[in-house]
Protein backbone atom coordinates (compact mmCIF):
# COMPACT_ATOMS: atom_id res chain seq x y z
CA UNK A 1 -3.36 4.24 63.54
CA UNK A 2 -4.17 0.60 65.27
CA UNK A 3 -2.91 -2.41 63.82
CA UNK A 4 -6.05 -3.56 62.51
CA UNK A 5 -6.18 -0.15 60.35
CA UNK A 6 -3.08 -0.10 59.27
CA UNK A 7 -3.60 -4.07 57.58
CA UNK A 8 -6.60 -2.10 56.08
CA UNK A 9 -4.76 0.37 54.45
CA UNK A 10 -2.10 -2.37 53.50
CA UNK A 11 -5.07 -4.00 51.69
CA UNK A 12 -6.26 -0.99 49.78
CA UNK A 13 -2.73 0.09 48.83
CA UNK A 14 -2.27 -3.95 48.03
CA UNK A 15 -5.45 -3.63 45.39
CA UNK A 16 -3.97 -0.31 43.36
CA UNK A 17 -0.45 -2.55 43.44
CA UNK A 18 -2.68 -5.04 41.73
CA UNK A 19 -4.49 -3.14 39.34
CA UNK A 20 -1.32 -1.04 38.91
CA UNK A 21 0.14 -4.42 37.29
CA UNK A 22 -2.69 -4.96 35.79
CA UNK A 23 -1.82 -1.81 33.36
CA UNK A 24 0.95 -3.17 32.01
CA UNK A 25 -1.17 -5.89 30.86
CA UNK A 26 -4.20 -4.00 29.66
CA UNK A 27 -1.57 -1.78 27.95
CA UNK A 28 -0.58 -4.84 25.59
CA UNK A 29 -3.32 -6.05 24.30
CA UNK A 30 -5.08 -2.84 24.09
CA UNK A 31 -2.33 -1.86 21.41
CA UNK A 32 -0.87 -5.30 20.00
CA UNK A 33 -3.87 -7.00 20.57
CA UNK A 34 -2.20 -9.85 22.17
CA UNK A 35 1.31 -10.91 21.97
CA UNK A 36 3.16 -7.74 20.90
CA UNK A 37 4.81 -9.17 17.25
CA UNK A 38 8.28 -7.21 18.14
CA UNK A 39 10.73 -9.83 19.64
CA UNK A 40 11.86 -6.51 22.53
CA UNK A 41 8.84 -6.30 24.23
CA UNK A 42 7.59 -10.91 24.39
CA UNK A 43 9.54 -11.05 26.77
CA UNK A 44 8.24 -8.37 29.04
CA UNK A 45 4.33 -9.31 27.63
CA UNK A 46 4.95 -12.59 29.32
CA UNK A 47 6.56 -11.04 32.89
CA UNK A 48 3.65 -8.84 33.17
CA UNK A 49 0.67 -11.25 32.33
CA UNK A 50 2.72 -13.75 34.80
CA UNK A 51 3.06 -11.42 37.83
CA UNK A 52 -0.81 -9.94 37.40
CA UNK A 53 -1.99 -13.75 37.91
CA UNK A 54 0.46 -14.40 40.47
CA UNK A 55 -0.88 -11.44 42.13
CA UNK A 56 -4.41 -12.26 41.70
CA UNK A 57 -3.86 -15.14 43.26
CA UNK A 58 -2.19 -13.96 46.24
CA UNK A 59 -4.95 -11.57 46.78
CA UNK A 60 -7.61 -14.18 46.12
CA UNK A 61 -5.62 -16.36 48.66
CA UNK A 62 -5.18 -13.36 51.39
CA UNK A 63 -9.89 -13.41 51.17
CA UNK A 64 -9.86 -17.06 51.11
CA UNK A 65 -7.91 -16.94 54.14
CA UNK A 66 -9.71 -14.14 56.27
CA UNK A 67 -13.42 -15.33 54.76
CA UNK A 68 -12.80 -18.98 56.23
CA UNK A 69 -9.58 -19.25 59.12
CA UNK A 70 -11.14 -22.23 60.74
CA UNK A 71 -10.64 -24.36 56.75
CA UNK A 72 -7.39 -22.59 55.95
CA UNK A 73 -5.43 -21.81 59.64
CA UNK A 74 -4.76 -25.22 60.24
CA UNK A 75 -3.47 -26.35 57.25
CA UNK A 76 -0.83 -23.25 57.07
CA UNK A 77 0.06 -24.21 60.35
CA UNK A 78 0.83 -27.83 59.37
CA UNK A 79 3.39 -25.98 56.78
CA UNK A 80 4.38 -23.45 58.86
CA UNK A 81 3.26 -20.52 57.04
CA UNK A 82 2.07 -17.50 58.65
CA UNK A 83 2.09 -15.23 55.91
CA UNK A 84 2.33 -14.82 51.84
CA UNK A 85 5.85 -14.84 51.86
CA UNK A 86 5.96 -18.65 50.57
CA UNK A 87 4.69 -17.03 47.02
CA UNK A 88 7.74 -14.61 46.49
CA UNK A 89 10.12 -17.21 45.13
CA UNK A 90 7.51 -17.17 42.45
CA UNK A 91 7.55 -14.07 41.55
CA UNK A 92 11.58 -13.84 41.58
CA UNK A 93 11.41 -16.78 39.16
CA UNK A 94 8.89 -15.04 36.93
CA UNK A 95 11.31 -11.96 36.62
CA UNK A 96 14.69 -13.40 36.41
CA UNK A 97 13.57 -15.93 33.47
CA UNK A 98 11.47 -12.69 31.65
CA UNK A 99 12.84 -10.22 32.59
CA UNK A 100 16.73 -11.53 32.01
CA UNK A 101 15.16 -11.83 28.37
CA UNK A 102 14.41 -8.65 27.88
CA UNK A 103 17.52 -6.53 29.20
CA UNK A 104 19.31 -9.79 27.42
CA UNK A 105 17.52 -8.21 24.41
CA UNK A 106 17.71 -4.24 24.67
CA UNK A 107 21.45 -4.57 25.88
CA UNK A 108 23.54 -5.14 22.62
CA UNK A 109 26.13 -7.34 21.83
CA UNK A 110 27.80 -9.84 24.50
CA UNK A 111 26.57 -7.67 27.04
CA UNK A 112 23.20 -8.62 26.42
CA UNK A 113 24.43 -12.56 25.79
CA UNK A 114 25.79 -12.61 28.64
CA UNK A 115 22.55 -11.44 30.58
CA UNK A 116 20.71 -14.37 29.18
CA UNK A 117 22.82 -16.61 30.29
CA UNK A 118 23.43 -15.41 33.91
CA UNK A 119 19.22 -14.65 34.03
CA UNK A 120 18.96 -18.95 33.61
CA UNK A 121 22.02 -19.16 35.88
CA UNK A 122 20.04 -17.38 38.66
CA UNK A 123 16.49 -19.05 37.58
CA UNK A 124 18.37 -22.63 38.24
CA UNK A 125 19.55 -21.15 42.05
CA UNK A 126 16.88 -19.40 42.77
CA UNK A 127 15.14 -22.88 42.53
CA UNK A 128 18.12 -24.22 44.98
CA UNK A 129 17.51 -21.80 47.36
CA UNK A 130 13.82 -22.87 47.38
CA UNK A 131 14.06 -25.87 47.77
CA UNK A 132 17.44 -26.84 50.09
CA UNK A 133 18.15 -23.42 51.77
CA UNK A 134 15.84 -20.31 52.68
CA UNK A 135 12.62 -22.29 51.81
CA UNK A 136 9.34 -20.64 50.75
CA UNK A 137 7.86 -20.51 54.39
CA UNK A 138 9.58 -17.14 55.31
CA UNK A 139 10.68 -13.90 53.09
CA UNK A 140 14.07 -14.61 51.22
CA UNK A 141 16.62 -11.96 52.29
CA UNK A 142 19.04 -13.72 49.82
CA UNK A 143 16.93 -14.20 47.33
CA UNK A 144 15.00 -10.95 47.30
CA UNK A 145 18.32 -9.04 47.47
CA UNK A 146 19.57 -10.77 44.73
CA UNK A 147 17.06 -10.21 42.58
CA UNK A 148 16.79 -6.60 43.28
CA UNK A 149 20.30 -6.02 42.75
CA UNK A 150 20.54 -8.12 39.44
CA UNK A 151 17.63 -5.85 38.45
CA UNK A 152 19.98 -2.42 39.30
CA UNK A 153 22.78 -3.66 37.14
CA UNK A 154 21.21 -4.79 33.86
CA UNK A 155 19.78 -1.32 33.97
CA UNK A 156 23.16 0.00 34.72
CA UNK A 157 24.02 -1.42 31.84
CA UNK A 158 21.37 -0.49 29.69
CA UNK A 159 21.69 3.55 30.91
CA UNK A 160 25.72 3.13 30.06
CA UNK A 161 25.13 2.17 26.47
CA UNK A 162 22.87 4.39 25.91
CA UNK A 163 23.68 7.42 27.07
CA UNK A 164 27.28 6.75 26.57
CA UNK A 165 27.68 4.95 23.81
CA UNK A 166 25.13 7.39 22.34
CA UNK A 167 22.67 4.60 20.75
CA UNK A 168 20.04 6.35 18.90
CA UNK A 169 16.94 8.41 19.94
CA UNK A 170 14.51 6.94 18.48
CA UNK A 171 10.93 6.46 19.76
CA UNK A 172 11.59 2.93 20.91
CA UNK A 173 14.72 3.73 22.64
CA UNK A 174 13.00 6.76 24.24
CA UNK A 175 9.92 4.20 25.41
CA UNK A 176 12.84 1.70 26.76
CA UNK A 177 13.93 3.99 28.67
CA UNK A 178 11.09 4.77 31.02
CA UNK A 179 10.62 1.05 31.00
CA UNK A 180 14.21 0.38 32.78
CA UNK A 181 13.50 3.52 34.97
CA UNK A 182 10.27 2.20 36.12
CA UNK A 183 12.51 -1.22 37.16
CA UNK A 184 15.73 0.66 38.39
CA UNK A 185 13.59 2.78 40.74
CA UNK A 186 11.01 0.04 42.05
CA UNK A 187 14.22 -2.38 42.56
CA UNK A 188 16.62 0.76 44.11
CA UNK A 189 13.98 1.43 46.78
CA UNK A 190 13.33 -2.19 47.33
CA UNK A 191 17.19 -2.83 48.05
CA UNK A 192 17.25 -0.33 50.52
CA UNK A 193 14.02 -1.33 52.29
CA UNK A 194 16.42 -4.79 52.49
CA UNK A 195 19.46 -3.23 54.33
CA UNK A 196 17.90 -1.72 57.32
CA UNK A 197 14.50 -4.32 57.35
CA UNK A 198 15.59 -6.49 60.40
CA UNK A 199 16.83 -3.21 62.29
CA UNK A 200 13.35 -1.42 61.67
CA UNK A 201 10.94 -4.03 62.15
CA UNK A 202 12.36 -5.11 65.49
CA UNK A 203 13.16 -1.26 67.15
CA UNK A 204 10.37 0.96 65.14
CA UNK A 205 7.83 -1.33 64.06
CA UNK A 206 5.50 1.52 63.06
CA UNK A 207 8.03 3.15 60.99
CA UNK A 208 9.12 -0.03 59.14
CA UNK A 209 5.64 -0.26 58.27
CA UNK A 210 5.49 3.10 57.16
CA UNK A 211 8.44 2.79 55.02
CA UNK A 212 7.07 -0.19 53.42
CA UNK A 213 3.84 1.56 52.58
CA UNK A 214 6.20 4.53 50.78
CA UNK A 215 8.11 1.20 48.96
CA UNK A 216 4.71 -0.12 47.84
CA UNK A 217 3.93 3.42 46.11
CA UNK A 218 7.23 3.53 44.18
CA UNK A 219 6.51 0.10 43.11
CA UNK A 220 2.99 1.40 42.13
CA UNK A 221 4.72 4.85 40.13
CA UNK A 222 7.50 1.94 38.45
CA UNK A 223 5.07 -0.46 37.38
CA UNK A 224 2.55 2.91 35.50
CA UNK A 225 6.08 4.22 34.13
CA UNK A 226 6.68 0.86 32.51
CA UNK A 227 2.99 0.74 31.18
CA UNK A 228 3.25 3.95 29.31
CA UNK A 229 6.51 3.17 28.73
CA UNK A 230 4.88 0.26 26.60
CA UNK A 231 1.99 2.61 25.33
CA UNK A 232 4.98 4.84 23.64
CA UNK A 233 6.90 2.04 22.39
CA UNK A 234 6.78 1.61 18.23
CA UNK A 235 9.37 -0.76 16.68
CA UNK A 236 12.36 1.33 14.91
């Protein structure tokens, strides 16, 4: 596969990523018609409507981009940008401030206090990092890494007092459940992609990319297991 059909295919897979995010969305406010009312799932309404227009507008900007290089080129090259990495610390913000919400909520007691508070904690230095240390022009190792490791452990957590604690079965718990699976698997992958990146990329280009392609489709199977995750969900 040449390069040029292999940014194609990247493109195509980008697009179900997209619409994939997209079901999430169309999931809530097919059946709450909006806002969900339960306090659980705001939280998580808000992350997903957030990352589908971040999305959209990376993809929008990606077109812009190819349709006109002689408007755009020189302006990222004034900034030093060379790629779409300069949106990402936007969509670690978007899941650390939401996201820390919602396992702050489905975790009980301090547990889940004290995810709220460390979510904000990591909002405020993810903002740091932006702006006085890895910068938005490249991909942030720290920051991505981070992220998907915060991600791990609140659903560590939430798997631990569940099945351990025994909370009960019910319907919503059941529906939670294959929401935090769809994050613990997207973010596991994603964590691994991170340790052996550099290593890849610079000795087996080809494979890195391939590997990348496998990470986008587990992001794709997380982000469907989430939607019908919210499709199943009925307050208890």
């Amino acid at each position: 596969m040449t390069e040029s059909e292999f940014g194609q295919l990247v493109i195509k897979v980008g697009y179900v990523l997209l619409a994939a995010r997209g079901a999430i969305v169309g999931v809530f406010l097919l059946r709450y018609r909006g806002v969900p009312d339960h306090f659980v799932l705001k939280p998580l309404f808000w992350y997903a409507i957030f990352a589908l227009l971040i999305a959209i507008f990376e993809s929008s900007f990606i077109g812009l981009v190819n349709t006109f290089p002689d408007f755009f080129v020189p302006y990222l090259t004034r900034f030093e940008i060379d790629d779409t990495f300069f949106i990402s610390p936007i969509y670690y913000l978007n899941e650390l401030w939401f996201l820390g919400l919602f396992f702050g909520r489905i975790v009980h007691g301090q547990t889940g206090r004290l995810i709220r508070i460390i979510s904000v904690c990591l909002f405020v230095l993810e903002i740091l990092n932006t702006l006085f240390a890895e910068g938005y022009k490249d991909a942030q190792k720290v920051g991505s890494f981070c992220l998907a490791l915060y991600l791990i452990v609140v659903s560590v957590l939430f798997f631990k007092q569940h099945f351990i604690n025994k909370i009960g079965n019910s319907l919503s718990t059941d529906a939670l459940n294959l929401i935090v699976w769809g994050f613990f698997c997207m973010n596991t992958f994603s964590i691994l992609i991170l340790f052996f990146s550099d290593r890849l990329y610079n000795d087996l280009p080809s494979l890195f990319y391939q590997i990348s392609m496998g990470r986008m489709a587990i992001e794709i199977f997380g982000l469907l297991l989430i939607a019908y995750g919210v499709r199943l969900f009925k307050p208890s």
